[in-house]
C-alpha atoms as a PDB file:
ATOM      1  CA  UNK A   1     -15.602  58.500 -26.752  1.00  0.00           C
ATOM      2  CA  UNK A   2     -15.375  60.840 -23.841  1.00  0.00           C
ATOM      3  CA  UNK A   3     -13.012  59.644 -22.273  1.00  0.00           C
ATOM      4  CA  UNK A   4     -10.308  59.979 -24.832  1.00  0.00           C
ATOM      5  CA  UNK A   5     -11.892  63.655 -25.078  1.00  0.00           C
ATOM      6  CA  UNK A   6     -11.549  64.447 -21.710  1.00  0.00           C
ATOM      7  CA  UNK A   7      -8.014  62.936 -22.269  1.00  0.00           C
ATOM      8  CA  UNK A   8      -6.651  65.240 -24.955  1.00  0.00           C
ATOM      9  CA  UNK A   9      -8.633  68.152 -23.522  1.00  0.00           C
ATOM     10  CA  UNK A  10      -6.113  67.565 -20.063  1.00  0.00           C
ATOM     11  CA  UNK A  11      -3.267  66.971 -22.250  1.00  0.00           C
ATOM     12  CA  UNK A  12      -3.621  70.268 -23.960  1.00  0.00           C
ATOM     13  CA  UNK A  13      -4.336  72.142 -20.989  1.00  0.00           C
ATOM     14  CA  UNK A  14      -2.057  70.597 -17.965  1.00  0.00           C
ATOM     15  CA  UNK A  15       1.211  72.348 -20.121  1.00  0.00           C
ATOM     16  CA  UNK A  16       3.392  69.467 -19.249  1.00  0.00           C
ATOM     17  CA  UNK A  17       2.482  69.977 -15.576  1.00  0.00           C
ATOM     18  CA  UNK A  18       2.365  66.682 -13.346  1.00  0.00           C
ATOM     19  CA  UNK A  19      -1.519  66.464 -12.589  1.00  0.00           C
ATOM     20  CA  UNK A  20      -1.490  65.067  -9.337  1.00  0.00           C
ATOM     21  CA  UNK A  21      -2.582  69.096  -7.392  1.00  0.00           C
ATOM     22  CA  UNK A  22      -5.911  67.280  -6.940  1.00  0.00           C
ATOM     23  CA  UNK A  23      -6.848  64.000  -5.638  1.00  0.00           C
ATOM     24  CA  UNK A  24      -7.187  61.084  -7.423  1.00  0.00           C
ATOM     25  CA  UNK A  25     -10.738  59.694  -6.869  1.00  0.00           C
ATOM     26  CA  UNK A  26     -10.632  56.274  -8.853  1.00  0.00           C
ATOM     27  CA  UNK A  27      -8.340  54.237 -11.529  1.00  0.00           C
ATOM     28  CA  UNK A  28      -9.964  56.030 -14.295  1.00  0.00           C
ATOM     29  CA  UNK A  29      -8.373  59.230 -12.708  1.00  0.00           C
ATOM     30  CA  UNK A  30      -4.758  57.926 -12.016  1.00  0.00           C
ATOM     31  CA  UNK A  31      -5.249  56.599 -15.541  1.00  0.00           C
ATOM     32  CA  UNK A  32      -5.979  59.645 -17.287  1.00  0.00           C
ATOM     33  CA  UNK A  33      -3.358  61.282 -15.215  1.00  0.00           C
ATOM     34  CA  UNK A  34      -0.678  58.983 -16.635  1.00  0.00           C
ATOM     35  CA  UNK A  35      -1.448  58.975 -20.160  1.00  0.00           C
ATOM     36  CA  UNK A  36      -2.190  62.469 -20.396  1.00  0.00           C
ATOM     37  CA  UNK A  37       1.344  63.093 -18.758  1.00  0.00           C
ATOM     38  CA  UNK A  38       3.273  61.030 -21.080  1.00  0.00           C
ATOM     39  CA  UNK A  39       2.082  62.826 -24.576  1.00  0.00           C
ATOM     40  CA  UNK A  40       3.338  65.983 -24.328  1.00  0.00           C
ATOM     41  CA  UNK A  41       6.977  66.881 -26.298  1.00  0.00           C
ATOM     42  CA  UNK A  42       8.399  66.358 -22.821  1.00  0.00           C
ATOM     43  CA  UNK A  43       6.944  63.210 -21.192  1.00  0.00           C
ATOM     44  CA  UNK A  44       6.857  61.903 -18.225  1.00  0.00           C
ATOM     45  CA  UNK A  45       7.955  58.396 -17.438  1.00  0.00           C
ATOM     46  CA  UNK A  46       6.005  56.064 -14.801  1.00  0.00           C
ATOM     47  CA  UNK A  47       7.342  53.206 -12.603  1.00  0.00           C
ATOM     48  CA  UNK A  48       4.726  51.953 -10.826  1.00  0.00           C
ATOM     49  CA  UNK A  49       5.319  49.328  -7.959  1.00  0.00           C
ATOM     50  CA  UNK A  50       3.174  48.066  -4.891  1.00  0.00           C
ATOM     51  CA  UNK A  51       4.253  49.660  -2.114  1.00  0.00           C
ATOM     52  CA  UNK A  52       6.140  52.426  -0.052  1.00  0.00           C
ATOM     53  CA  UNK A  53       9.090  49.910   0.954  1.00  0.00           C
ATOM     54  CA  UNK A  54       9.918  49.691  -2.749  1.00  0.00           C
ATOM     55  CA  UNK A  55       9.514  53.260  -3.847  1.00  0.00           C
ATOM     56  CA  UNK A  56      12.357  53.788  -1.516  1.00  0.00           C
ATOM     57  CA  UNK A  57      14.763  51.292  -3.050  1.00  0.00           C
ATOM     58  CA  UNK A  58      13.662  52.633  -6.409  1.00  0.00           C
ATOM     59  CA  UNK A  59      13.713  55.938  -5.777  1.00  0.00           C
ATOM     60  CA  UNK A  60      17.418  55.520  -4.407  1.00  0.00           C
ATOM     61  CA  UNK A  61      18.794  53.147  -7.364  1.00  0.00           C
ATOM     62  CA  UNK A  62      17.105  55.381 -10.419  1.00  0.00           C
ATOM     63  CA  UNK A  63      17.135  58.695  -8.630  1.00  0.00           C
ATOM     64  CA  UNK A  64      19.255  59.705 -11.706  1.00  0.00           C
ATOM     65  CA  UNK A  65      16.148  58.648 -13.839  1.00  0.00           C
ATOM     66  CA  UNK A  66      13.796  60.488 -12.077  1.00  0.00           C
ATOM     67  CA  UNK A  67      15.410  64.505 -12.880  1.00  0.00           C
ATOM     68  CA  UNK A  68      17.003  63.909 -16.590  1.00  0.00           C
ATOM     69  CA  UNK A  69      14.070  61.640 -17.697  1.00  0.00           C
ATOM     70  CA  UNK A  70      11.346  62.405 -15.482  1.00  0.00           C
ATOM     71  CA  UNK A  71      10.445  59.406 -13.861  1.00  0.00           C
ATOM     72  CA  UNK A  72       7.821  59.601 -11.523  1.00  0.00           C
ATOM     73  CA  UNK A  73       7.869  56.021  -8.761  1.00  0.00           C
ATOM     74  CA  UNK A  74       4.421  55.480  -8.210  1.00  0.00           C
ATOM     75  CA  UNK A  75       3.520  52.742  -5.276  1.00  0.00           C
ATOM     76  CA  UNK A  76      -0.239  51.762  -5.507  1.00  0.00           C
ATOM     77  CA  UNK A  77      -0.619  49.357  -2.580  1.00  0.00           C
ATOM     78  CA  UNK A  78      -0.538  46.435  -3.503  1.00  0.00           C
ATOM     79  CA  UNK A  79      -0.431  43.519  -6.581  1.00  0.00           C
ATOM     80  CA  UNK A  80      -4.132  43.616  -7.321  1.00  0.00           C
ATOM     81  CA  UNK A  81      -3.986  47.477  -7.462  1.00  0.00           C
ATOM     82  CA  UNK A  82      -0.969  47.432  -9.976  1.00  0.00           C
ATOM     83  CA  UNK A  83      -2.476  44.688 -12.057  1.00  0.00           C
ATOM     84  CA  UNK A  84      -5.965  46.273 -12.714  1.00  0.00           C
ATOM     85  CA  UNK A  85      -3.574  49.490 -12.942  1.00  0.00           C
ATOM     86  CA  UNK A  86      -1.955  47.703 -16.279  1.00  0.00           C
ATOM     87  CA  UNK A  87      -5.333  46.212 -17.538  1.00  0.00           C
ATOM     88  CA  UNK A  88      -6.624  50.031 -17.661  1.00  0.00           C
ATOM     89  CA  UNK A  89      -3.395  51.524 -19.155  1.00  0.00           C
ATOM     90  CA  UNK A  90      -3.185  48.653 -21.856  1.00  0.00           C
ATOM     91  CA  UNK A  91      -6.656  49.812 -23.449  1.00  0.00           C
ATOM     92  CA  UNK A  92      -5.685  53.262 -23.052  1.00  0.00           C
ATOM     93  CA  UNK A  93      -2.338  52.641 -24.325  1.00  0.00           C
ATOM     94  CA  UNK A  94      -4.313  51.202 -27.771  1.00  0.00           C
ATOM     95  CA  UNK A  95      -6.431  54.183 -27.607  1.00  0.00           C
ATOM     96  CA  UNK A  96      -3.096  56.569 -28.280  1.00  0.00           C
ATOM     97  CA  UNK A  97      -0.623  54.905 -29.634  1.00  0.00           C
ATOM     98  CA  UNK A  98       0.066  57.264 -31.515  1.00  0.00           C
ATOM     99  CA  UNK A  99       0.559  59.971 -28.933  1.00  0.00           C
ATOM    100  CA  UNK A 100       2.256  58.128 -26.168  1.00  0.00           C
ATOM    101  CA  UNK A 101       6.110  59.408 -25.637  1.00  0.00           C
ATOM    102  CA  UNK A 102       6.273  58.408 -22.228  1.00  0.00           C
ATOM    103  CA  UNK A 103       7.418  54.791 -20.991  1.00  0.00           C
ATOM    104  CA  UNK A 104       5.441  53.239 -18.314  1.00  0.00           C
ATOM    105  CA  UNK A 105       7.116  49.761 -16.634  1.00  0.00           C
ATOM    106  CA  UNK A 106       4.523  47.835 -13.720  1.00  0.00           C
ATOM    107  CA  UNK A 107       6.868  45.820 -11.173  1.00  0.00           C
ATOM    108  CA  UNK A 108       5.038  43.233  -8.872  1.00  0.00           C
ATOM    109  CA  UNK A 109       6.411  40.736  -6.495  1.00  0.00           C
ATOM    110  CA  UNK A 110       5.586  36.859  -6.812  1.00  0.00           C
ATOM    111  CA  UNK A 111       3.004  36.347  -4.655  1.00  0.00           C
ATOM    112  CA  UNK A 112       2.508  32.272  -3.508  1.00  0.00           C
ATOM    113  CA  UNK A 113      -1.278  32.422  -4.640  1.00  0.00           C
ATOM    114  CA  UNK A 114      -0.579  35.419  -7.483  1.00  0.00           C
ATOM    115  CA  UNK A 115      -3.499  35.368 -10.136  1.00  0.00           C
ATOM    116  CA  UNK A 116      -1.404  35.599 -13.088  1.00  0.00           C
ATOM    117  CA  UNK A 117      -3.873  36.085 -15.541  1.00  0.00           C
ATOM    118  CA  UNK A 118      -4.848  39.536 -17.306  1.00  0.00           C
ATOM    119  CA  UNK A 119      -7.694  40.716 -19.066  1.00  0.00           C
ATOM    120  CA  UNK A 120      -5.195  43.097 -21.734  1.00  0.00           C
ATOM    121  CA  UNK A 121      -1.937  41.068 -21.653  1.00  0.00           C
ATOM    122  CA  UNK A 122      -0.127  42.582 -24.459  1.00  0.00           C
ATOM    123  CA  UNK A 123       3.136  41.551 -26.074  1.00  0.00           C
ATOM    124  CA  UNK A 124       5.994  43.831 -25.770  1.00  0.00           C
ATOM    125  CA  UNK A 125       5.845  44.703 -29.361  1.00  0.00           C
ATOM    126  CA  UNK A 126       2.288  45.515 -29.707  1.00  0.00           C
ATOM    127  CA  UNK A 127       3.119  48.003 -26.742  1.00  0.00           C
ATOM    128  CA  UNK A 128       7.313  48.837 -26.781  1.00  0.00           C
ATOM    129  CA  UNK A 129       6.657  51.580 -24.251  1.00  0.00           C
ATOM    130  CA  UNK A 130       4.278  50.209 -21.834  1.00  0.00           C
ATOM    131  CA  UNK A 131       6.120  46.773 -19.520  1.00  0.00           C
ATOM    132  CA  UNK A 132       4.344  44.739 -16.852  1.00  0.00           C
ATOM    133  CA  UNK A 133       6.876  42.462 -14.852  1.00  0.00           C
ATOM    134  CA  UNK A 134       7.006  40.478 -11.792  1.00  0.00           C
ATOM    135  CA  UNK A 135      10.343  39.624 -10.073  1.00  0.00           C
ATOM    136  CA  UNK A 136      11.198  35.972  -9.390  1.00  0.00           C
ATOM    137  CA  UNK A 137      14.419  33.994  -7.679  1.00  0.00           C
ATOM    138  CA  UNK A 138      15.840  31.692 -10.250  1.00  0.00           C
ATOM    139  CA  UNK A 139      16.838  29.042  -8.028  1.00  0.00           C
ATOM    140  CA  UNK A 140      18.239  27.224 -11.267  1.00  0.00           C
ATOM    141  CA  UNK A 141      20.707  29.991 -12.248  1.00  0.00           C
ATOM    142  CA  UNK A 142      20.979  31.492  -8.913  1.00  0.00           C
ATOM    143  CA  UNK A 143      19.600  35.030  -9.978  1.00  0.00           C
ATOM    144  CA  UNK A 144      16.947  37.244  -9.838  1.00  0.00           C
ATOM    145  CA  UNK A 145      14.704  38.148 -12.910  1.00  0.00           C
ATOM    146  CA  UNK A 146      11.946  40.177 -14.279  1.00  0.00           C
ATOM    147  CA  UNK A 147       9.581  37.891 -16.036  1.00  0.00           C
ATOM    148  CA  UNK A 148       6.540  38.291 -17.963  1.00  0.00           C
ATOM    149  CA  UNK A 149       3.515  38.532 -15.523  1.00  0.00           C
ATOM    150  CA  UNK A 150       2.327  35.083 -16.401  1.00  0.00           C
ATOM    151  CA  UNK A 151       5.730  34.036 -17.052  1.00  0.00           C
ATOM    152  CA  UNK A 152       5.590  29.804 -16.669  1.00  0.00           C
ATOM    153  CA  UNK A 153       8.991  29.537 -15.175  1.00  0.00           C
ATOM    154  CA  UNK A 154       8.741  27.877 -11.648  1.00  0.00           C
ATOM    155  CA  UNK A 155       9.473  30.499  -8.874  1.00  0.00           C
ATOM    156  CA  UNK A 156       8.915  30.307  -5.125  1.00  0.00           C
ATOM    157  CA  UNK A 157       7.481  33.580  -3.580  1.00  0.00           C
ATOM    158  CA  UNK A 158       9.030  36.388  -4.309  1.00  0.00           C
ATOM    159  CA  UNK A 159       9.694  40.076  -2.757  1.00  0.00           C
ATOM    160  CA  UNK A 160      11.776  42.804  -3.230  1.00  0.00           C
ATOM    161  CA  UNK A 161      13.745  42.317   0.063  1.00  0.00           C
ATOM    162  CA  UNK A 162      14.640  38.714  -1.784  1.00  0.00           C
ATOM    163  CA  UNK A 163      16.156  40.376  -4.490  1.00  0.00           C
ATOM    164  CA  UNK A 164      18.382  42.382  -2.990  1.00  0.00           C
ATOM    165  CA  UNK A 165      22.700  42.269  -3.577  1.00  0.00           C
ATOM    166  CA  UNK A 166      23.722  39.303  -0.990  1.00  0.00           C
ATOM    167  CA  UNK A 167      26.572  41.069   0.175  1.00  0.00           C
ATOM    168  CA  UNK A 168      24.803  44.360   0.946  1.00  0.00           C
ATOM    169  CA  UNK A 169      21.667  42.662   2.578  1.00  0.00           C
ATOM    170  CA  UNK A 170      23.943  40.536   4.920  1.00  0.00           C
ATOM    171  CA  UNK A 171      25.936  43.866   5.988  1.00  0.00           C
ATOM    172  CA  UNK A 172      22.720  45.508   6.938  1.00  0.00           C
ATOM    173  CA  UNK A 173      20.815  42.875   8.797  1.00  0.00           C
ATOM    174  CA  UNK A 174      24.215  42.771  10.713  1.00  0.00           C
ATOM    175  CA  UNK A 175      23.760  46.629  11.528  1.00  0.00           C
ATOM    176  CA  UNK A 176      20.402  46.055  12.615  1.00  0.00           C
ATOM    177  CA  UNK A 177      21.172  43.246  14.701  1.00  0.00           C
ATOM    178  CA  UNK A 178      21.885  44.951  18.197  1.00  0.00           C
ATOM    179  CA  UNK A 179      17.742  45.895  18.339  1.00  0.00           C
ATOM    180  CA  UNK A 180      16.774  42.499  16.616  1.00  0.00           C
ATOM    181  CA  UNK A 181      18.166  39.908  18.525  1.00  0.00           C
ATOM    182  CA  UNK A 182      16.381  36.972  16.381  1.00  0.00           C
ATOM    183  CA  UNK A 183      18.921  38.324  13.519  1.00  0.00           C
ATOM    184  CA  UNK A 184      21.746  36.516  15.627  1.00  0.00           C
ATOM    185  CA  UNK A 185      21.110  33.119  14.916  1.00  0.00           C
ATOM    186  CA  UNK A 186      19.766  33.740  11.242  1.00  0.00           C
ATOM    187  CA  UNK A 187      22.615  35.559  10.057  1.00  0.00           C
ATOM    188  CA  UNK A 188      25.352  33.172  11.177  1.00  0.00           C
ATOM    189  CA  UNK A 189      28.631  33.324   9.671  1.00  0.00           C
ATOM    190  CA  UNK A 190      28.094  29.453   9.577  1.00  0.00           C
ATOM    191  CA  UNK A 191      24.902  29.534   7.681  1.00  0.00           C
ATOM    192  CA  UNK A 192      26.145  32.103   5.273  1.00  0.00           C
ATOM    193  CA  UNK A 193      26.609  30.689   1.600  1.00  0.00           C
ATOM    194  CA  UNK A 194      30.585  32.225  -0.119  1.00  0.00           C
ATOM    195  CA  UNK A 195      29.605  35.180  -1.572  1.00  0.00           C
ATOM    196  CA  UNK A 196      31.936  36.443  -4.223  1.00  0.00           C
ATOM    197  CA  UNK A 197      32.822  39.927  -3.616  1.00  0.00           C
ATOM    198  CA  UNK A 198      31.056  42.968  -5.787  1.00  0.00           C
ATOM    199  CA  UNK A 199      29.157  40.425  -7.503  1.00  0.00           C
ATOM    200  CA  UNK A 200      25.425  40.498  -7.865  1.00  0.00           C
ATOM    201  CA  UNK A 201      23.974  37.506  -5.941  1.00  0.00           C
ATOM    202  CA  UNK A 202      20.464  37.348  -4.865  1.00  0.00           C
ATOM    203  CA  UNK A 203      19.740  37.629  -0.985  1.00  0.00           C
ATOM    204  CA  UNK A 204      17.304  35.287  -0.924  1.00  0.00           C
ATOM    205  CA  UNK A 205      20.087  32.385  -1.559  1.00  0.00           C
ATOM    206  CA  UNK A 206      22.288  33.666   0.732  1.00  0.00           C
ATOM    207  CA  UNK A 207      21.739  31.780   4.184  1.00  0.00           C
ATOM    208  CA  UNK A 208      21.360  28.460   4.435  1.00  0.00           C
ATOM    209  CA  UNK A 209      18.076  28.093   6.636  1.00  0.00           C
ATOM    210  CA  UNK A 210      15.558  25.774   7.700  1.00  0.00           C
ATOM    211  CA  UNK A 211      12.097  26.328   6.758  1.00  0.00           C
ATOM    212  CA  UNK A 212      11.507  27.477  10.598  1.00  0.00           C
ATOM    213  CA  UNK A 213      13.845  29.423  10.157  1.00  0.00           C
ATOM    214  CA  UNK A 214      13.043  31.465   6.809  1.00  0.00           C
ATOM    215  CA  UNK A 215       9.481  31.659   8.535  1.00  0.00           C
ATOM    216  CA  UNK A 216      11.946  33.973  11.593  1.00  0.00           C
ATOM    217  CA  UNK A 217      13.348  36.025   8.764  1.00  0.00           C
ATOM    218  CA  UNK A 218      10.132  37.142   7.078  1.00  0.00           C
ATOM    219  CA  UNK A 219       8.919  37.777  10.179  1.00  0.00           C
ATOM    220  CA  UNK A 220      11.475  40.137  10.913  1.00  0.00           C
ATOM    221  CA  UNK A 221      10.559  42.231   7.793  1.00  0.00           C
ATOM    222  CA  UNK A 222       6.967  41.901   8.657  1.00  0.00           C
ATOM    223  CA  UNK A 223       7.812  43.971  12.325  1.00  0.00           C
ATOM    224  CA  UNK A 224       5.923  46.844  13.205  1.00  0.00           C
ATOM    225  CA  UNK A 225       2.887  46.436  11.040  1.00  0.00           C
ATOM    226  CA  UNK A 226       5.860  45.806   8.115  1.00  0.00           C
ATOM    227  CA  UNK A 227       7.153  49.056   9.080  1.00  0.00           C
ATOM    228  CA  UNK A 228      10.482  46.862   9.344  1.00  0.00           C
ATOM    229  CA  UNK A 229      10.545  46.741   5.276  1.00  0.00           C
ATOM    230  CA  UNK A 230      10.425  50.370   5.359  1.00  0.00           C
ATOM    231  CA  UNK A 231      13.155  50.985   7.780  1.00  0.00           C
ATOM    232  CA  UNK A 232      15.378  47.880   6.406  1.00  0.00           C
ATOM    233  CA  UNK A 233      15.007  49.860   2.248  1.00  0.00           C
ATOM    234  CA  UNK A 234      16.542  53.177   4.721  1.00  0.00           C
ATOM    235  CA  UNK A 235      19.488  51.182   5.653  1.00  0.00           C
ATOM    236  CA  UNK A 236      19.769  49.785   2.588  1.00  0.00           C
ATOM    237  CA  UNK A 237      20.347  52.683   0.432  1.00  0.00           C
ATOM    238  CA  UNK A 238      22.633  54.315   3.098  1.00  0.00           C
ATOM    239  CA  UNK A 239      24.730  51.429   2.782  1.00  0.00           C
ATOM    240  CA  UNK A 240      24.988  50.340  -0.628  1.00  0.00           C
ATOM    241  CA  UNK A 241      27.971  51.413  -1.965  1.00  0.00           C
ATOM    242  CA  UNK A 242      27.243  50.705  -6.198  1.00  0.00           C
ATOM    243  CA  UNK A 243      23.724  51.936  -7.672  1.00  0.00           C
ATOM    244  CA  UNK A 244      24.707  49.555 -10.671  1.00  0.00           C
ATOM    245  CA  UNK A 245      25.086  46.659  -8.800  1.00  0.00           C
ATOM    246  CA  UNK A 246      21.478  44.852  -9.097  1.00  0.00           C
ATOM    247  CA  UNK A 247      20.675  43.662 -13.099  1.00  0.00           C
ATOM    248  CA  UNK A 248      17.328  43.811 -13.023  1.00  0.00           C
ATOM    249  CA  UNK A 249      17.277  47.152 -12.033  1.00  0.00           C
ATOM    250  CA  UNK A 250      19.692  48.025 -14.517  1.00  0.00           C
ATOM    251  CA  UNK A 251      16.879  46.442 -16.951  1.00  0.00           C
ATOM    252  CA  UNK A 252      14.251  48.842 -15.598  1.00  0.00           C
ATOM    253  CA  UNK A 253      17.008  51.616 -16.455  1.00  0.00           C
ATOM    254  CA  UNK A 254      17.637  50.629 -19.737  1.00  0.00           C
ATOM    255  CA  UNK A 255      13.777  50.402 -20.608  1.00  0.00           C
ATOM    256  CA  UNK A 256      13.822  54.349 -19.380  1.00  0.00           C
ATOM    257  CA  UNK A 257      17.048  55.396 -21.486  1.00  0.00           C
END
């Protein structure tokens, strides 16, 4: 088959360079850039996600990740982009199994009308370096997880920003409160569920609010064409004070290690 060709042809030649000096034209490029990438003696390591927002959260909790094990955060724009992403890398992944050092982990949010089903789902064994999750709010056990894409368990929407360490999402809504003045009422001490302190607990669970009034809030992070997300992950990562503090992104770090 060409294509696997063409594949080990790049693989030989790149020399453990990252292949992205030209543009990618189509999937079948970014494809062949990331397998090609992970089979040298020194791999890289992909973590591919939707959007910018994310990369920066990502970027900021695995930074250590991305020097000693070469991770490379990769937003595609988008859940459709990152599932026909995995459907790709799962046939490719068959095609050289043999070959593939590198890790590659796919991170989606929970979308209210998210088409859970895929063309290549593979089990984790059949694949052990190749992980396709989407992140859901346990409402049941009160925390976040990383679930198999067409994980059954009953999960309302879902987004990064939902995901988030309570305590740290409260403290920066309340810095960014003086240009949002909507944040006033939302963030009231009185609506505020007990938080106990330096303990993971999702923000999505931590105000008590009307539907109305979680409508407000997403609204917020939808501000500026959702150039609020972007600017909210900023203050986020200047504030945080504990990289370690999230589980499910200590998951994504232990898949790397």
């Amino acid at each position: 088959m060409k294509y696997r060709e063409d594949t080990r042809i790049m693989s030989n030649q790149s020399r453990n360079q990252l292949p992205f000096s030209v543009q990618l034209k189509s999937i079948n490029d970014l494809v062949q850039a990331i397998i090609y990438g992970s089979m040298s003696e020194n791999p890289f390591n992909w973590l591919v996600c939707e959007g910018s927002s994310e990369k920066i959260y990502l970027s900021d909790f695995l930074s250590e990740l991305v020097e000693s094990h070469r991770l490379r955060i990769l937003p595609v724009g988008g859940y459709s982009e990152v599932k026909k992403l995995y459907n790709h890398l799962s046939i490719a992944f068959e095609d050289f199994k043999q070959e593939m050092k590198g890790k590659v982990f796919l991170l989606c949010d929970t979308d209210s009308n998210l088409d859970m089903n895929t063309t290549n789902l593979r089990q984790d064994a059949q694949h052990p370096n190749l992980k396709y999750r989407r992140l859901i709010v346990n409402e049941e056990t009160e925390n976040a997880e990383l679930v198999m894409i067409n994980s059954s368990i009953a999960a309302n929407s879902s987004v990064l920003e939902d995901v988030l360490n309570a305590e740290t999402f409260l403290k920066v809504l309340e810095q960014m409160e003086d240009g949002n003045p909507e944040l006033t009422e939302l963030i009231d001490e009185h609506k505020r569920v007990e938080v106990t302190e330096n303990t993971y607990y999702p923000s999505a669970l931590c105000l008590r609010l009307s539907i109305p009034e979680k409508r407000r809030l997403k609204e917020f992070f939808r501000k500026n064409e959702n150039h609020m997300k972007v600017e909210f992950a900023i203050n986020y990562i200047k504030t945080v004070d504990n990289k370690a503090e999230i589980p499910w992104i200590n998951e994504i770090r232990d898949f790397f290690q």
